[in-house]
C-alpha atoms as a PDB file:
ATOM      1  CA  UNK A   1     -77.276 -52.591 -12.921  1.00  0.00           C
ATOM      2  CA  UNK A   2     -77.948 -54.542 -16.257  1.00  0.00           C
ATOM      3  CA  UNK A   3     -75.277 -57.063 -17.289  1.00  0.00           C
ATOM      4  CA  UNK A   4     -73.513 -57.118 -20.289  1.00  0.00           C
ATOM      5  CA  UNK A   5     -74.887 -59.403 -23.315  1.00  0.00           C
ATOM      6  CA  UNK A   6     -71.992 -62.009 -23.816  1.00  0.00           C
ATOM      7  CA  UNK A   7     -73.251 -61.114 -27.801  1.00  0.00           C
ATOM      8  CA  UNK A   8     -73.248 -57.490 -27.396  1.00  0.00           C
ATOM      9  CA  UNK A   9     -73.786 -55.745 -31.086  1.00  0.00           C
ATOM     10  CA  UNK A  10     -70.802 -53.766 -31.996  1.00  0.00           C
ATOM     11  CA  UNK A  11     -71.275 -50.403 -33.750  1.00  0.00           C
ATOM     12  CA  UNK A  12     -70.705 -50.729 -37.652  1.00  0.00           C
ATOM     13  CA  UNK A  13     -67.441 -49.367 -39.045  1.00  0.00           C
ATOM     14  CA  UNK A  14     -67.628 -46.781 -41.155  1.00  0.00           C
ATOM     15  CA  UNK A  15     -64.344 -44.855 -43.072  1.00  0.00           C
ATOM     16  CA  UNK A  16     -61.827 -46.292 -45.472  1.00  0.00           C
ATOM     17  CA  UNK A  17     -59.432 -47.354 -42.730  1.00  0.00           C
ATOM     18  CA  UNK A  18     -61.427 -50.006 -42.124  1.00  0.00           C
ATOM     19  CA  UNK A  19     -62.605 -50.472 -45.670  1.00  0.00           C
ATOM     20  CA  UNK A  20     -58.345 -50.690 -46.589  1.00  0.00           C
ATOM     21  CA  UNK A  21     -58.209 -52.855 -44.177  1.00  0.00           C
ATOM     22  CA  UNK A  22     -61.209 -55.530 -45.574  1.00  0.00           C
ATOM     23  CA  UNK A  23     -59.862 -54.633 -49.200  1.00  0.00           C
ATOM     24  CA  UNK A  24     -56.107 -55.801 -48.122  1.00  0.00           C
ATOM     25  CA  UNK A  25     -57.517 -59.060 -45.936  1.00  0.00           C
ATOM     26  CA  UNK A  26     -59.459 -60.036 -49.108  1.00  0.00           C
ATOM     27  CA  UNK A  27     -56.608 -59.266 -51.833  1.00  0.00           C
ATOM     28  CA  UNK A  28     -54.429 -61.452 -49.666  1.00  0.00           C
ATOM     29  CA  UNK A  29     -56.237 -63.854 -49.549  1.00  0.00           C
ATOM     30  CA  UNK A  30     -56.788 -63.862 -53.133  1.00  0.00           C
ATOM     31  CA  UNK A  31     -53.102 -63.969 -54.152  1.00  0.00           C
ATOM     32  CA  UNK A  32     -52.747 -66.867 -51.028  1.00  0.00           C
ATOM     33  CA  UNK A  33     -55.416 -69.122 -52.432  1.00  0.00           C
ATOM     34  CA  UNK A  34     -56.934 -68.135 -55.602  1.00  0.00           C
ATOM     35  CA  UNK A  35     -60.448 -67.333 -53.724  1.00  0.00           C
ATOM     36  CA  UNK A  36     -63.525 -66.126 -55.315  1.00  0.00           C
ATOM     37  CA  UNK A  37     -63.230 -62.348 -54.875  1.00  0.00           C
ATOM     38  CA  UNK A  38     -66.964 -61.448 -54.249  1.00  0.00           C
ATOM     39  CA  UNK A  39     -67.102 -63.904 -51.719  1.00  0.00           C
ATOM     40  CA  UNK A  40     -64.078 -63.416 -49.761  1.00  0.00           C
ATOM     41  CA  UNK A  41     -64.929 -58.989 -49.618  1.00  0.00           C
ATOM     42  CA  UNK A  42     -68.528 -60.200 -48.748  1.00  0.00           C
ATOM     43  CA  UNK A  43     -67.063 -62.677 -45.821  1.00  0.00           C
ATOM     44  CA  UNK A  44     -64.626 -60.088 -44.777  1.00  0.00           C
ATOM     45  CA  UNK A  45     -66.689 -56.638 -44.733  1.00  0.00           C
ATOM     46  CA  UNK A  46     -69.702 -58.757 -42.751  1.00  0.00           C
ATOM     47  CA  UNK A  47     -66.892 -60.296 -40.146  1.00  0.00           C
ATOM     48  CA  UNK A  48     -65.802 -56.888 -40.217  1.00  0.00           C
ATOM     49  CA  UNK A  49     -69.226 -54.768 -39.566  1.00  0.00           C
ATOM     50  CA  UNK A  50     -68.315 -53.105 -42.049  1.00  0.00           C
ATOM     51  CA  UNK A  51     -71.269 -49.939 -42.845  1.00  0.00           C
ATOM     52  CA  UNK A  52     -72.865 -50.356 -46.267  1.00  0.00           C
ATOM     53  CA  UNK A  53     -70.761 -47.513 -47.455  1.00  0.00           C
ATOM     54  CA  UNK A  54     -67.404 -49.083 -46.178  1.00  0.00           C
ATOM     55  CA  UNK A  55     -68.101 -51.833 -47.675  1.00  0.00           C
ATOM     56  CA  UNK A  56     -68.869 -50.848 -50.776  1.00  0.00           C
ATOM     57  CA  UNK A  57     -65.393 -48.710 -50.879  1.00  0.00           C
ATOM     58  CA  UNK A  58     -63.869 -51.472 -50.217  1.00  0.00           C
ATOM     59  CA  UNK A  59     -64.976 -53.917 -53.251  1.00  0.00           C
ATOM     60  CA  UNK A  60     -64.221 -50.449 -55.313  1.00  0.00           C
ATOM     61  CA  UNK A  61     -60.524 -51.008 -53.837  1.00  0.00           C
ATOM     62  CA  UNK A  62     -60.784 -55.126 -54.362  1.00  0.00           C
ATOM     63  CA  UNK A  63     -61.964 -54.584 -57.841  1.00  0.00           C
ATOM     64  CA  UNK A  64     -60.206 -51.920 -59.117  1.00  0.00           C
ATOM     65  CA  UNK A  65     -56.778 -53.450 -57.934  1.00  0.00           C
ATOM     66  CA  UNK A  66     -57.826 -57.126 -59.856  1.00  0.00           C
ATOM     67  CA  UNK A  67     -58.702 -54.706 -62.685  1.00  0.00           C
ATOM     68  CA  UNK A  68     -55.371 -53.022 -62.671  1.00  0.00           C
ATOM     69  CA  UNK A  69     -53.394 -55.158 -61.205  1.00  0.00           C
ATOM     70  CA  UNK A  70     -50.858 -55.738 -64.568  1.00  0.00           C
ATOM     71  CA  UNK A  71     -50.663 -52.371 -64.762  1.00  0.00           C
ATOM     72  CA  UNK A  72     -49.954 -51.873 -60.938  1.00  0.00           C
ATOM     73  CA  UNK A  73     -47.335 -54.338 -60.806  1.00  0.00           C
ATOM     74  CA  UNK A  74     -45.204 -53.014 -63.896  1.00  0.00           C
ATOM     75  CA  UNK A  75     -45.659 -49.657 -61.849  1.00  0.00           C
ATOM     76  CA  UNK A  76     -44.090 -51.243 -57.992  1.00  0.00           C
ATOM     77  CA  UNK A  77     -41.210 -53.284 -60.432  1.00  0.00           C
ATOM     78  CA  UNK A  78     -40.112 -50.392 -61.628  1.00  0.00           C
ATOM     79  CA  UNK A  79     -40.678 -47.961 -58.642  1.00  0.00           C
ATOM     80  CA  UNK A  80     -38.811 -51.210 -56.520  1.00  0.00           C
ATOM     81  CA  UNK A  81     -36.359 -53.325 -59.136  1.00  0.00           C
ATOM     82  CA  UNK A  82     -34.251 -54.777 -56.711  1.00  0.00           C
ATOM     83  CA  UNK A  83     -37.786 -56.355 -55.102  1.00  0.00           C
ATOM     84  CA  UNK A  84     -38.879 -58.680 -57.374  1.00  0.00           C
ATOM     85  CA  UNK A  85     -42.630 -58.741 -57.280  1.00  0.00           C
ATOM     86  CA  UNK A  86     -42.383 -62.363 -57.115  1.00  0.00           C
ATOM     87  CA  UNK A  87     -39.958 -62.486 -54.000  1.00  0.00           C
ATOM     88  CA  UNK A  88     -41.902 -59.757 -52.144  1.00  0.00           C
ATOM     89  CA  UNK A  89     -43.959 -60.275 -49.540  1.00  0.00           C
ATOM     90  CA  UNK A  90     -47.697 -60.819 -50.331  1.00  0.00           C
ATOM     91  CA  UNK A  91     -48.930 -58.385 -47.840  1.00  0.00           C
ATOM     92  CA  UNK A  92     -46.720 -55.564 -48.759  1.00  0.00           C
ATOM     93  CA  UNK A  93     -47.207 -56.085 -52.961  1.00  0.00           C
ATOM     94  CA  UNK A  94     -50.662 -55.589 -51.909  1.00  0.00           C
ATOM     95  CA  UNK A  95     -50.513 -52.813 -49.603  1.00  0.00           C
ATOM     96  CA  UNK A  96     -48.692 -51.325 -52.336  1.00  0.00           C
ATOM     97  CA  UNK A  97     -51.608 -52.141 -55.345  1.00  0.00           C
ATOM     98  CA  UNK A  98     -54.063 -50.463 -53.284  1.00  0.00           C
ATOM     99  CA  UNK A  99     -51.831 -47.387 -52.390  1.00  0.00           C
ATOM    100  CA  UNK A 100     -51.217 -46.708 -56.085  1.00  0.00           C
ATOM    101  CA  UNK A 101     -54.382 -47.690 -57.365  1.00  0.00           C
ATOM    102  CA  UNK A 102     -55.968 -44.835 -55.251  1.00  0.00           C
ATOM    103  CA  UNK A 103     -53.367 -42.567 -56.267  1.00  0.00           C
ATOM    104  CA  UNK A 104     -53.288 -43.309 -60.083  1.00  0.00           C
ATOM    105  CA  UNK A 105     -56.977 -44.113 -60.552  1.00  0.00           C
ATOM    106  CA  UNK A 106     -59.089 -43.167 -57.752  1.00  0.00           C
ATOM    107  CA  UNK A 107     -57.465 -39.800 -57.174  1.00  0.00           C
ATOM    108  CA  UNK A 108     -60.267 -38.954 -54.704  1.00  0.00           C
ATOM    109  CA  UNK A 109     -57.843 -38.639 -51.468  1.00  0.00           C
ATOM    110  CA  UNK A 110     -54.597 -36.596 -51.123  1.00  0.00           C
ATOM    111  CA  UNK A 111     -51.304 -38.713 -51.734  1.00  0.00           C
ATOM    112  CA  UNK A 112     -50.294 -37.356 -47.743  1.00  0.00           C
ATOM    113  CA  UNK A 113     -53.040 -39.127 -46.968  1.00  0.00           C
ATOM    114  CA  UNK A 114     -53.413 -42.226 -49.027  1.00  0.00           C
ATOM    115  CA  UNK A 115     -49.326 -43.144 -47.977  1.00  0.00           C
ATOM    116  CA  UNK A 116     -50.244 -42.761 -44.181  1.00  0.00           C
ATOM    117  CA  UNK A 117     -52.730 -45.177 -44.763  1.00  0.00           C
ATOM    118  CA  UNK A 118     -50.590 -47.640 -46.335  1.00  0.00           C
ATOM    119  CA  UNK A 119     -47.714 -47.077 -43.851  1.00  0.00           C
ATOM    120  CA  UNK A 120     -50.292 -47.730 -40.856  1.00  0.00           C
ATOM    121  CA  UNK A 121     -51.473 -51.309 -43.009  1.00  0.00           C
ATOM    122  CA  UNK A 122     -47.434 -51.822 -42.766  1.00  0.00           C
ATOM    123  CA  UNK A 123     -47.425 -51.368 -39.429  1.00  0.00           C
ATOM    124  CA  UNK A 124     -50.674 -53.482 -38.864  1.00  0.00           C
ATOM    125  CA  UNK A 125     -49.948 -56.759 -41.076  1.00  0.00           C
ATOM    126  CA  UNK A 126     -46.183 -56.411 -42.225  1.00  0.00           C
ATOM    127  CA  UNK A 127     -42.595 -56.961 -41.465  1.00  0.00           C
ATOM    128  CA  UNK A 128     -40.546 -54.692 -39.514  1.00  0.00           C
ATOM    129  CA  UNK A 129     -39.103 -53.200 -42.231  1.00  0.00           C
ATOM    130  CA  UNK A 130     -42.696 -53.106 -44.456  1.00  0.00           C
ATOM    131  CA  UNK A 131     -43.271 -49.608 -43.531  1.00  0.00           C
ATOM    132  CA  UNK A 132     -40.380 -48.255 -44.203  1.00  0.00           C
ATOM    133  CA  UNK A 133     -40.369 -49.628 -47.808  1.00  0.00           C
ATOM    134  CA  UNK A 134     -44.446 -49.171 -48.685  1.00  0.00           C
ATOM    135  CA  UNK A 135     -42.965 -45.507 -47.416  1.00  0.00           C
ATOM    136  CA  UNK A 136     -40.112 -45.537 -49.418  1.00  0.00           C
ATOM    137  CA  UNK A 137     -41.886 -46.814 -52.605  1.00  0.00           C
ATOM    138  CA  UNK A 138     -44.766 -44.865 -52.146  1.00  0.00           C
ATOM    139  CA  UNK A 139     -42.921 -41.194 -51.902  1.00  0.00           C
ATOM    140  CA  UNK A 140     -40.861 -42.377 -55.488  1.00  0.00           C
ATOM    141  CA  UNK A 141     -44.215 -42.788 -56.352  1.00  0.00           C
ATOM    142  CA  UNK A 142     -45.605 -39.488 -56.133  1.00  0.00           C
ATOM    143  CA  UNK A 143     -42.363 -38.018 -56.629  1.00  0.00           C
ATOM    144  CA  UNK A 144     -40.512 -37.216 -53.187  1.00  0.00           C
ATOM    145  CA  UNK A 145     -39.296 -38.453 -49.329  1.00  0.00           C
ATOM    146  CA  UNK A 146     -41.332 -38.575 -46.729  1.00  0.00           C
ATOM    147  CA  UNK A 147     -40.374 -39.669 -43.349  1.00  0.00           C
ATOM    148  CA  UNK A 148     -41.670 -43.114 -42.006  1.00  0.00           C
ATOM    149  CA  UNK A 149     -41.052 -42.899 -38.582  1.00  0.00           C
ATOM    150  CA  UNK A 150     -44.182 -41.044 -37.496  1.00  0.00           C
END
């Protein structure tokens, strides 16, 4: 019987779950402290494991949002007016960048499934109530209700 190496290598992560999650940590930390956003993806996706391919999803996320992010936030403001952007919480504004910048420029993943994933970051890094309003905002978004309680 072999023991266990106290640094045993974990298995990379593939998928964009993970790659969300990376593209989230790093935006956060971005709006938190003005990072450099190379670096902080780069820190984040190697902490991670993330695979090459995760990875590079998520600096497509990371970069896209900075890229958009005007355009984003006019979007949540008016999809959420009685959250100002500036009184909301960090981690939710940017759950919420990511979710629309894959629906309104990525377009590559079906809404269903791009709003599950930002319900589950919710659940992961927000409030209580955080999944219930990504949800909320999110199904205005695309144009309908959608439960958040699964």
């Amino acid at each position: 019987m072999r023991a266990a190496h106290p640094l045993k290598q974990r298995p990379p992560k593939a998928g964009r779950h993970p790659a969300r999650r990376v593209a989230l940590q790093t935006l956060f930390e971005i709006d938190f402290n003005r990072a450099d956003p190379k670096e902080t993806w780069q820190r984040g996706s190697f902490r991670t494991g993330l695979t090459e391919g995760a990875a590079a999803f998520a600096w497509q996320l990371v970069e896209g949002v900075l890229r958009h992010r005007r355009e984003l936030d006019e979007e949540i403001a008016t999809l959420a007016p009685e959250f100002p952007l500036s009184q909301m919480a960090a981690i939710d504004r940017n759950i919420l960048r990511i979710a629309l910048y894959e629906l309104r420029v990525l377009g590559d993943a079906p809404a269903a499934a791009i709003i599950d994933e930002a319900v589950e970051l919710a659940k992961l890094f927000g409030s209580a109530a955080a999944p219930k309003f990504v949800n909320g905002v999110l199904a205005t978004a695309v144009g309908g209700r959608r439960d958040a309680s699964t």
